[in-house]
C-alpha atoms as a PDB file:
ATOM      1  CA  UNK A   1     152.023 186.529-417.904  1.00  0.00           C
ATOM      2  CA  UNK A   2     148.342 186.013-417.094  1.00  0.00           C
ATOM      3  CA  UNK A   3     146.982 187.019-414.070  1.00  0.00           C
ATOM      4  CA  UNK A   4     146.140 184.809-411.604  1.00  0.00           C
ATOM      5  CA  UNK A   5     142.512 183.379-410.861  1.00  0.00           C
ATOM      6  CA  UNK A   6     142.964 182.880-407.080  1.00  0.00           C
ATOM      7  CA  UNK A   7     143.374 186.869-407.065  1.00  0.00           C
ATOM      8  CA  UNK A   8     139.717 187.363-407.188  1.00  0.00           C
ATOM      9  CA  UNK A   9     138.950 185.547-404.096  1.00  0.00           C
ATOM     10  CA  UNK A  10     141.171 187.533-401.547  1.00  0.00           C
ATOM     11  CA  UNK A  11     140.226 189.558-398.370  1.00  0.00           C
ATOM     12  CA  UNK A  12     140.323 193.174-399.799  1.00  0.00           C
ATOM     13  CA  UNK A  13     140.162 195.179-396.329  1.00  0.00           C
ATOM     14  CA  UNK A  14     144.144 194.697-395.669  1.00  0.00           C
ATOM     15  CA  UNK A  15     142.339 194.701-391.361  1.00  0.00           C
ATOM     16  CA  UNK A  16     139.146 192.596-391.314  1.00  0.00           C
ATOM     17  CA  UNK A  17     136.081 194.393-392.833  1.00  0.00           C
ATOM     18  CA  UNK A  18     133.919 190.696-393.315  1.00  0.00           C
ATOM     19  CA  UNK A  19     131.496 192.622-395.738  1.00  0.00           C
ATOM     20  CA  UNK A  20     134.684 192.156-398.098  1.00  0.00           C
ATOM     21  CA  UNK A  21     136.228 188.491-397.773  1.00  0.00           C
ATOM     22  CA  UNK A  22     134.218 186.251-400.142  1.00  0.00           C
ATOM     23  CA  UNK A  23     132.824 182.823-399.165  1.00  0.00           C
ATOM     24  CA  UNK A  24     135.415 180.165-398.347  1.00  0.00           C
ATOM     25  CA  UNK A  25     136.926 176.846-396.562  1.00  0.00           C
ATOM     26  CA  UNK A  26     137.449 177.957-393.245  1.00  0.00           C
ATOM     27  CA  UNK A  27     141.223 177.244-392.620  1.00  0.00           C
ATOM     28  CA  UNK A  28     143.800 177.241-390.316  1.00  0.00           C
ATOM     29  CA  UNK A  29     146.769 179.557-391.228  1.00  0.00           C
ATOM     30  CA  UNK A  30     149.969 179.571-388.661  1.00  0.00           C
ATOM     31  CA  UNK A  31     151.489 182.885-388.269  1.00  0.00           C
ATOM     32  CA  UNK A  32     154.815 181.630-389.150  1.00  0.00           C
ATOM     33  CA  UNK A  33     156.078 178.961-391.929  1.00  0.00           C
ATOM     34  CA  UNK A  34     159.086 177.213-391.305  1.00  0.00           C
ATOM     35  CA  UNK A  35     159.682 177.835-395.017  1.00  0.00           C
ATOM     36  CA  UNK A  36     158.150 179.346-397.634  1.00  0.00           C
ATOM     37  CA  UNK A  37     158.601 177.623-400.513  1.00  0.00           C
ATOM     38  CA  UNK A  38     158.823 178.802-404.252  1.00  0.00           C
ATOM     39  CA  UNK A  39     155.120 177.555-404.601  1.00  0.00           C
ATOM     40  CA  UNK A  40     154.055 179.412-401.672  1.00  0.00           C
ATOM     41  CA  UNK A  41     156.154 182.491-403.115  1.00  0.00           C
ATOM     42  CA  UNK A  42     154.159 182.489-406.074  1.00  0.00           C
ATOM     43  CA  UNK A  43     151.007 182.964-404.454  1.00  0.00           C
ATOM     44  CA  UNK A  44     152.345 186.483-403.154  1.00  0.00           C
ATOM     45  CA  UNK A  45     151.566 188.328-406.850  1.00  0.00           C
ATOM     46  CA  UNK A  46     154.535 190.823-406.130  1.00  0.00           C
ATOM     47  CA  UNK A  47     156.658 187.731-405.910  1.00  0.00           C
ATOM     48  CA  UNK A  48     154.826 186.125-409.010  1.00  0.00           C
ATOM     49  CA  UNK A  49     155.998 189.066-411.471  1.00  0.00           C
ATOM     50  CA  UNK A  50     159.403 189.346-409.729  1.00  0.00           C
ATOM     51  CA  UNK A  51     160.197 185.226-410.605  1.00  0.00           C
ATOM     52  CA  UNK A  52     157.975 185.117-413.719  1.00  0.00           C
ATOM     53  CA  UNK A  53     161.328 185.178-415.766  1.00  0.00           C
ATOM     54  CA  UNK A  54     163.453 183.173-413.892  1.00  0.00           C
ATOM     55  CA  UNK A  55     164.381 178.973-414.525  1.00  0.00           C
ATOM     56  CA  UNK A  56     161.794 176.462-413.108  1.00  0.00           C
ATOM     57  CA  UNK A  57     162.880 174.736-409.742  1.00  0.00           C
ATOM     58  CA  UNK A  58     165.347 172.542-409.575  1.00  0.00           C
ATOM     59  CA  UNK A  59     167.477 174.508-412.509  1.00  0.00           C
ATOM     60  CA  UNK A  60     170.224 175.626-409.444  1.00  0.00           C
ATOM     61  CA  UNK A  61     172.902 176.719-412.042  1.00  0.00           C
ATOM     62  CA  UNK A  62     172.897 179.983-411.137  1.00  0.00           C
ATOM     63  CA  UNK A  63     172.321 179.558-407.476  1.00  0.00           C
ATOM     64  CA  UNK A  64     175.785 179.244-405.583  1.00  0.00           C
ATOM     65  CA  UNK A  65     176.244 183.127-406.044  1.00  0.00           C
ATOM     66  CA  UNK A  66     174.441 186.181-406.236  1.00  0.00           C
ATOM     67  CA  UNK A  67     175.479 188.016-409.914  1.00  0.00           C
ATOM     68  CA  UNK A  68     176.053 191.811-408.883  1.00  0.00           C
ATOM     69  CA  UNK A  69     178.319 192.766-412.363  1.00  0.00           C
ATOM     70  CA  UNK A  70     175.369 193.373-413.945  1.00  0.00           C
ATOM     71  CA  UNK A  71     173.151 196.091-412.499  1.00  0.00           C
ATOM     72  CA  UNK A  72     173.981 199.583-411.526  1.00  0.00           C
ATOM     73  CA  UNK A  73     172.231 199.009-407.790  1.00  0.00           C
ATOM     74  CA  UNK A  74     174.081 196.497-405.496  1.00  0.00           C
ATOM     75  CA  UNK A  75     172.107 194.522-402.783  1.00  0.00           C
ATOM     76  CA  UNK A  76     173.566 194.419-399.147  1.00  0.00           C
ATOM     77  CA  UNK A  77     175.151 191.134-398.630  1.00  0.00           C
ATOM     78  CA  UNK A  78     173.791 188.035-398.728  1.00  0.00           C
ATOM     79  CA  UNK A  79     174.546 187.457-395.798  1.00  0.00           C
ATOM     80  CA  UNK A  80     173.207 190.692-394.154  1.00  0.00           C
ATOM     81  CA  UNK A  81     170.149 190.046-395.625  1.00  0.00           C
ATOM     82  CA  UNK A  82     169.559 186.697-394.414  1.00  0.00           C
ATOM     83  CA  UNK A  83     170.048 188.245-390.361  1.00  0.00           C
ATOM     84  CA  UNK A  84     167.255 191.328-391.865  1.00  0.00           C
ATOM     85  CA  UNK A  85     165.042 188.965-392.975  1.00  0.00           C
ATOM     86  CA  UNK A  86     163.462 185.600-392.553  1.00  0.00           C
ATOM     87  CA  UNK A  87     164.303 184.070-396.010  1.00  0.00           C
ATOM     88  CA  UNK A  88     167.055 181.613-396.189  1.00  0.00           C
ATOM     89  CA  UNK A  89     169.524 182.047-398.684  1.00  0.00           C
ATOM     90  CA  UNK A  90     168.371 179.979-401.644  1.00  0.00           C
ATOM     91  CA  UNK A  91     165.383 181.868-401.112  1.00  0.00           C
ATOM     92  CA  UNK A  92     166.864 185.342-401.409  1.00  0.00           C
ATOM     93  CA  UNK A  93     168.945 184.331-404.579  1.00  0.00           C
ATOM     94  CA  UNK A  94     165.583 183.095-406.496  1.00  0.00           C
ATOM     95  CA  UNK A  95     164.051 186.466-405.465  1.00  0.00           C
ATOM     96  CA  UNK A  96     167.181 188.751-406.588  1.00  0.00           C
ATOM     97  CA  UNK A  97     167.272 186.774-409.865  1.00  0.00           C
ATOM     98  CA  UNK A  98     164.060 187.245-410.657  1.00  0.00           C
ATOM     99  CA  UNK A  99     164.020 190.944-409.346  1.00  0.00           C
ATOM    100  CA  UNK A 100     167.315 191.832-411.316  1.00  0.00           C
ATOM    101  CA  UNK A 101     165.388 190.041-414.749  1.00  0.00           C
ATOM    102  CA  UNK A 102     162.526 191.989-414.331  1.00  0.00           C
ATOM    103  CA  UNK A 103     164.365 195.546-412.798  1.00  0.00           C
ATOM    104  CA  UNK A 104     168.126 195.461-414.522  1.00  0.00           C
ATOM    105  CA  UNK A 105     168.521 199.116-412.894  1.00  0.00           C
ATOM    106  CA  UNK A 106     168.297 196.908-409.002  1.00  0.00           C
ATOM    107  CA  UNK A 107     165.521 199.615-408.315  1.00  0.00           C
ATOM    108  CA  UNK A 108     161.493 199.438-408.433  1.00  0.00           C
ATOM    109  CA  UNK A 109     160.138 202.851-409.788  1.00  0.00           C
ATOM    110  CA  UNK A 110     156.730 203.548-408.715  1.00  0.00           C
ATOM    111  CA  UNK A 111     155.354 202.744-412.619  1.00  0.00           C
ATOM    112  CA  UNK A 112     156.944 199.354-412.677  1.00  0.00           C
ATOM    113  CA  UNK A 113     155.170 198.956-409.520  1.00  0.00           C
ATOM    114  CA  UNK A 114     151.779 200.113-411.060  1.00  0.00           C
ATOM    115  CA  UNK A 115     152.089 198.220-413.953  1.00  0.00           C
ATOM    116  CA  UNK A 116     152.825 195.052-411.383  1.00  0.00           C
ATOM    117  CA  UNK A 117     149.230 195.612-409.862  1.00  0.00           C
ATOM    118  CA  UNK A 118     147.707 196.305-413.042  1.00  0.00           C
ATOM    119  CA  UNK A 119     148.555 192.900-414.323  1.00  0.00           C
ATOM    120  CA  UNK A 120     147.197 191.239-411.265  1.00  0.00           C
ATOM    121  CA  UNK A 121     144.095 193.429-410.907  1.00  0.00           C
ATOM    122  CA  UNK A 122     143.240 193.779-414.719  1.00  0.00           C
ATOM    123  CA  UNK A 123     139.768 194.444-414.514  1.00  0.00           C
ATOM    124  CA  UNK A 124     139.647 196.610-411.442  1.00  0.00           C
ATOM    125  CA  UNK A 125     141.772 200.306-410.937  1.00  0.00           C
ATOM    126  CA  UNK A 126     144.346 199.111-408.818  1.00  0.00           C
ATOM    127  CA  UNK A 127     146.793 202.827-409.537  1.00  0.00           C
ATOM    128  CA  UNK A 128     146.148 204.333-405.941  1.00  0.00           C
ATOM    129  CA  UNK A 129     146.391 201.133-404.112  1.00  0.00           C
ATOM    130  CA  UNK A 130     149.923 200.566-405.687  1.00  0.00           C
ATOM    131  CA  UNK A 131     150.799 204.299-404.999  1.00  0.00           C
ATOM    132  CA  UNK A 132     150.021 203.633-401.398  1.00  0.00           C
ATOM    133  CA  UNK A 133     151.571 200.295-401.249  1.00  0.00           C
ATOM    134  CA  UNK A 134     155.029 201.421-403.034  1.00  0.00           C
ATOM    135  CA  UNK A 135     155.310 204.446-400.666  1.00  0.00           C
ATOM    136  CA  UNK A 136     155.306 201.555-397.564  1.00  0.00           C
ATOM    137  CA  UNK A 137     158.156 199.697-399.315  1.00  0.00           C
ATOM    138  CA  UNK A 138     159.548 202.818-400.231  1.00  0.00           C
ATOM    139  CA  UNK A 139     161.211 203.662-397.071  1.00  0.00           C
ATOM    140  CA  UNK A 140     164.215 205.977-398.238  1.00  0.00           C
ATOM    141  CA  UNK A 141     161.426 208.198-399.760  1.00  0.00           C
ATOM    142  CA  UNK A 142     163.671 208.250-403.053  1.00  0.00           C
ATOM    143  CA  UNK A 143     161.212 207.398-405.140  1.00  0.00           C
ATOM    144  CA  UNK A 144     162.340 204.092-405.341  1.00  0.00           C
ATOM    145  CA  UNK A 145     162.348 200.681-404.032  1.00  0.00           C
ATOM    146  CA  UNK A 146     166.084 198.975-403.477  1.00  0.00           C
ATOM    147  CA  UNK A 147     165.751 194.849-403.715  1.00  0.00           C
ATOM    148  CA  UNK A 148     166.651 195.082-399.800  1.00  0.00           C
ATOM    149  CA  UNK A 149     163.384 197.345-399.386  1.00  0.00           C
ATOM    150  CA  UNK A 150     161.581 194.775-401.075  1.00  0.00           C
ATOM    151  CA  UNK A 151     162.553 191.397-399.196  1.00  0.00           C
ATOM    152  CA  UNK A 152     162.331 192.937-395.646  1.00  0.00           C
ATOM    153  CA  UNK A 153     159.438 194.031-396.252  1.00  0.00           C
ATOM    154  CA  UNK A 154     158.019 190.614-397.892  1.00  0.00           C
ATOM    155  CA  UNK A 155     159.768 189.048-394.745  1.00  0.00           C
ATOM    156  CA  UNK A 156     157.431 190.958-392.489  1.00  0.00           C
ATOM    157  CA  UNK A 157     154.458 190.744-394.533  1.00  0.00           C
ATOM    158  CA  UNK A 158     154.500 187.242-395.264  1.00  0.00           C
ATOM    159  CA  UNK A 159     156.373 185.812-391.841  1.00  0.00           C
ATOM    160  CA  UNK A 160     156.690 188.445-389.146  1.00  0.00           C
ATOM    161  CA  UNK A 161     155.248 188.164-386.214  1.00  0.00           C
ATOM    162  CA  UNK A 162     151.440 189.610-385.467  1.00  0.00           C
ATOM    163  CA  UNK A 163     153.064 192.947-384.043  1.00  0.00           C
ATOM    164  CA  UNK A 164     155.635 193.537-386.982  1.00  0.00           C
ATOM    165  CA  UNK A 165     152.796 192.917-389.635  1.00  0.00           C
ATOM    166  CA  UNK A 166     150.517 195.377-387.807  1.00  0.00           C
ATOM    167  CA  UNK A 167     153.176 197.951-387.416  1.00  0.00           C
ATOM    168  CA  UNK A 168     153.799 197.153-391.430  1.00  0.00           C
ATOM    169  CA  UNK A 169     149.982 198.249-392.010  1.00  0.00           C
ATOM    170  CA  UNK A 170     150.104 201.118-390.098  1.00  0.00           C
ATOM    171  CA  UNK A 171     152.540 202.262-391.676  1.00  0.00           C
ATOM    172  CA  UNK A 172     151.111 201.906-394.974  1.00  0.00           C
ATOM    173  CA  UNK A 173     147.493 203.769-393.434  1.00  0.00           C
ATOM    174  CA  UNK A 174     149.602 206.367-392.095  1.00  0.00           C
ATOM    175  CA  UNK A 175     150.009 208.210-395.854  1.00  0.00           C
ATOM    176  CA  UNK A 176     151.884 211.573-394.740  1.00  0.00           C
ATOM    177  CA  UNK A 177     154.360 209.305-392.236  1.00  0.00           C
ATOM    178  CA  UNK A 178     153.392 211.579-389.209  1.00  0.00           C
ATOM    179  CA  UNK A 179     153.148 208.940-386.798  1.00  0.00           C
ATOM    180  CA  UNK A 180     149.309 208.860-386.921  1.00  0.00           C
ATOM    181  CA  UNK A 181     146.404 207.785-389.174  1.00  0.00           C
ATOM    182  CA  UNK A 182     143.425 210.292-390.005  1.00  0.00           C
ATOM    183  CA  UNK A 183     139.934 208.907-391.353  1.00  0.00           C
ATOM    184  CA  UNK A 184     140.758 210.785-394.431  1.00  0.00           C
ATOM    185  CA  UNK A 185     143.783 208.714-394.623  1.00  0.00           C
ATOM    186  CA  UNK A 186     142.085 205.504-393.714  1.00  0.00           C
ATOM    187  CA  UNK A 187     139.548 206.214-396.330  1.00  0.00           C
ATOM    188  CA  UNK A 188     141.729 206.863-399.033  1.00  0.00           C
ATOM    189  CA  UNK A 189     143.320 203.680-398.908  1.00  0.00           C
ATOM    190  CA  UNK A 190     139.976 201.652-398.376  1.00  0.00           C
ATOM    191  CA  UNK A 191     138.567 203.698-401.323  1.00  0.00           C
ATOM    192  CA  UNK A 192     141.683 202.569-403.052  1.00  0.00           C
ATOM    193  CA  UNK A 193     141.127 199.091-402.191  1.00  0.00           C
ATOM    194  CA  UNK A 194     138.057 199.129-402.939  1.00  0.00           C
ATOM    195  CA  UNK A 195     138.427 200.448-406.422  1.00  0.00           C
ATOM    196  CA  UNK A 196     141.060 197.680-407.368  1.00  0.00           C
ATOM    197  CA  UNK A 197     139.019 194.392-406.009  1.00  0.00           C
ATOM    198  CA  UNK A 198     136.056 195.747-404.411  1.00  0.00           C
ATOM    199  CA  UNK A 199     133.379 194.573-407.148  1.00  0.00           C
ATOM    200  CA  UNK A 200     134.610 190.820-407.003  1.00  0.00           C
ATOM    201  CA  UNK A 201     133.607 190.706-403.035  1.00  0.00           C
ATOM    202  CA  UNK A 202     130.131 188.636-402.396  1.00  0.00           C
ATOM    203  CA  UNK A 203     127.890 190.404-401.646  1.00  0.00           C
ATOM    204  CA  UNK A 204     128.345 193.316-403.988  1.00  0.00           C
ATOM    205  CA  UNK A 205     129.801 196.249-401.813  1.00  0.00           C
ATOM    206  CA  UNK A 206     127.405 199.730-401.798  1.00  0.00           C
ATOM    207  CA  UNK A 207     129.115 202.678-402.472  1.00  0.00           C
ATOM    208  CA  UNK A 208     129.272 204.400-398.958  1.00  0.00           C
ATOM    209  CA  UNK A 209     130.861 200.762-397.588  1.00  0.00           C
ATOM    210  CA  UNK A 210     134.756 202.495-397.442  1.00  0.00           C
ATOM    211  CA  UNK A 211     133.485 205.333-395.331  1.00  0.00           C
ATOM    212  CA  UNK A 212     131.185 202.847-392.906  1.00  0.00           C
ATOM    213  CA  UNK A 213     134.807 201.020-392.554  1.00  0.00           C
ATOM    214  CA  UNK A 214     136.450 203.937-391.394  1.00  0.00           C
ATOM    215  CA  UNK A 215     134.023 204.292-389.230  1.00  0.00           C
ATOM    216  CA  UNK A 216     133.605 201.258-387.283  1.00  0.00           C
ATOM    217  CA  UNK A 217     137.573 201.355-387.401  1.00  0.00           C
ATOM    218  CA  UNK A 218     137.540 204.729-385.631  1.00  0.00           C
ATOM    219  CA  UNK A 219     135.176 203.749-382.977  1.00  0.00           C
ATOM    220  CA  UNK A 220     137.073 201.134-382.174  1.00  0.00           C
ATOM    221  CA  UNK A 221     140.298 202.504-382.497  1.00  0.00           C
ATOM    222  CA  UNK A 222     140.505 206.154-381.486  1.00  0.00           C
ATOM    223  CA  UNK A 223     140.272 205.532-377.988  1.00  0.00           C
ATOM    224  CA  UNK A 224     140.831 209.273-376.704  1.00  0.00           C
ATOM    225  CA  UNK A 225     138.502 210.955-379.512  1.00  0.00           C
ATOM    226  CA  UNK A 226     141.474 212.998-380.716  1.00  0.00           C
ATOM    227  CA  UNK A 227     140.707 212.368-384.030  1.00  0.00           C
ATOM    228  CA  UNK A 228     143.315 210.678-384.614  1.00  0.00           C
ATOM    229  CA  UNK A 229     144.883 206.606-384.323  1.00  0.00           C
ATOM    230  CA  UNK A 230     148.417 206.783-382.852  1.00  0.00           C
ATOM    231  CA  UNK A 231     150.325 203.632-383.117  1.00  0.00           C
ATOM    232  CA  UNK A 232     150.168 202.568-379.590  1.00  0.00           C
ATOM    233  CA  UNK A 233     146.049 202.875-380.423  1.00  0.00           C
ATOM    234  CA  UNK A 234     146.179 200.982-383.724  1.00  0.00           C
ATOM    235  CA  UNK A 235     148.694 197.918-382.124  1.00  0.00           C
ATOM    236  CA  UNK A 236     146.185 198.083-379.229  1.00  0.00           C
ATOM    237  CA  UNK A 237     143.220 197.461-380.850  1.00  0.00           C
ATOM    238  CA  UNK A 238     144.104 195.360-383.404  1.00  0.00           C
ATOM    239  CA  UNK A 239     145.799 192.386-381.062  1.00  0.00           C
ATOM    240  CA  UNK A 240     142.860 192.709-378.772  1.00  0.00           C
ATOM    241  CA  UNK A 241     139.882 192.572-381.978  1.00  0.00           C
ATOM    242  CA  UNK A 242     139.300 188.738-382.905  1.00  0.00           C
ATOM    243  CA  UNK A 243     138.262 190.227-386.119  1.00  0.00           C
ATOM    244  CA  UNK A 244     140.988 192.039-387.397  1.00  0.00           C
ATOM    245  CA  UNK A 245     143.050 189.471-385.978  1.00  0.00           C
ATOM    246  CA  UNK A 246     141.483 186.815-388.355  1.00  0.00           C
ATOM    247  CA  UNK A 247     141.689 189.045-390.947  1.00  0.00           C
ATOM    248  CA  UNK A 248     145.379 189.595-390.942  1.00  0.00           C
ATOM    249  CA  UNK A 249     145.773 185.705-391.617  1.00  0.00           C
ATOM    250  CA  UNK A 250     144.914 186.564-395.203  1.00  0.00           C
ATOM    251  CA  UNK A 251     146.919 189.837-395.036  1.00  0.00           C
ATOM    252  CA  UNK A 252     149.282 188.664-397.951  1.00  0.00           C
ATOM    253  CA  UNK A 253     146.750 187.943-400.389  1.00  0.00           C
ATOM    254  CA  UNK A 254     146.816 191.550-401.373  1.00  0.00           C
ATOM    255  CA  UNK A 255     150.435 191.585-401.590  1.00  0.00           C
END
C-alpha cells in the first residue's frame, strides 16, 4: 500500500503551532460527524492500514457478525463497544475485520505500530512519534494495544467532544503518566513530530522551532510557574486559546 499524498499537507503540532500547518482552503470543520463514513475513515492513516485488506464497500458478506474463532484476543462485545464508543455497529465490524487481517494475534505490538507510521511517513523518521503515540493507546501498559484500545481511542480522537480530545493529548504529552507535562516532555514529542513531518511544513522549520514551541506553550500554560502543566492548566488554556482551538480541528490528520 502506497502512502498517501494528502499526508504531507497536515498540521504537524498535534495543539496549534501556525509556523507548522501549510497553506490551505480555509474550512469549516464541525466537532462532531453524524457519521463517519468508510471514506472519511480512510483519511485517518491508522484506519487506512487497518482496512487496507478488507472487501470494497458494499461487499456486506461478512458483516451480520463479528468472526471471534479465529484470533487468540477476543474484543468486548459488540455491543459494549458501541455504548464505549461513537461508531455504530457496521462501523466497528469494518474496523475489527480489517484490524483482525492485518493483526491475527487481536493485539497491536509497538513494531506493527512503527511500521504503520513508517508507511505513512516514508520519507521522514516517524519511530519516536509512534512510540509516543502507541503508549497513549496503550492504556493497560502491556505492551500492547487490544482492538477495544484502538476504537475508543479513534472514537475520541476523531468524534469526542473538545474536552475528551484535549484530555486525549494530554495524555499523550504527559510521557511518564504522572499526571503532569514537563517541557522536556513537551519537547520530546514536538522534536518527534517534527522529525516525522516537520520538513514538508511551508516555510521550512529552523532547527530551534520545537524548543520555541515549548516555550510559548509554557508561558501560556503554566499558570503558577511550577514548572510544570497539570491537567486542570492544560484543559484551561487550551479551551480558552483561539489558536490551539483551531488547531485541534485538524487534530486527526496526524492520526
Amino acid at each position: 500500500m502506497q502512502p498517501a499524498d494528502e499526508n504531507k499537507e497536515t498540521d504537524g503540532s498535534l495543539l496549534g503551532d501556525p509556523s507548522l500547518t501549510p497553506p490551505r482552503k480555509k474550512e469549516t470543520v464541525k466537532w462532531q460527524k453524524p457519521r463517519l463514513t468508510r471514506q472519511a475513515l480512510r483519511k485517518c492513516c491508522l484506519v487506512k492500514w487497518f482496512l487496507s485488506s478488507t472487501a470494497p464497500q458494499g461487499s456486506d458478506s461478512g458483516d451480520s457478525e463479528l468472526e471471534l474463532s479465529a484470533i487468540r484476543h477476543q474484543p468486548e462485545g459488540l455491543d459494549q463497544l458501541q455504548l464505549l464508543t461513537k461508531f455504530t455497529k457496521k462501523e466497528l465490524q469494518s474496523l475489527y475485520r480489517g484490524f483482525k487481517n492485518e493483526c491475527p494475534s487481536g493485539l497491536v505490538d509497538e513494531d506493527t505500530f512503527k511500521l504503520i507510521y513508517a508507511q505513512f511517513f516514508s520519507q521522514g523518521d516517524a519511530t519516536m512519534y509512534a512510540h509516543f503515540l502507541f503508549n497513549a493507546f496503550d492504556v493497560e501498559r502491556n505492551g500492547a494495544i487490544r482492538f477495544e484500545d484502538f476504537v475508543i481511542g479513534l472514537s475520541i480522537l476523531l468524534r469526542g467532544t473538545v474536552r475528551e480530545k484535549l484530555s486525549w493529548a494530554f495524555n499523550l504529552y504527559d510521557i511518564n503518566k504522572d499526571g503532569c507535562i514537563t517541557k522536556e516532555e513537551m519537547l520530546a514529542i514536538m522534536k518527534s513530530i517534527y522529525d516525522m513531518m516537520g520538513r514538508y511544513t511551508y516555510p521550512v522549520l529552523r532547527e530551534d522551532a520545537p524548543y520555541e514551541h515549548v516555550e510559548r506553550f509554557f508561558q501560556k500554560m503554566d499558570r503558577n510557574q511550577d514548572g510544570v502543566v497539570t491537567i486542570e492548566e492544560f484543559l484551561e488554556t487550551c479551551q480558552t486559546d483561539e489558536n490551539i482551538m483551531s488547531s485541534m480541528q485538524l487534530f486527526e490528520n496526524v492520526i
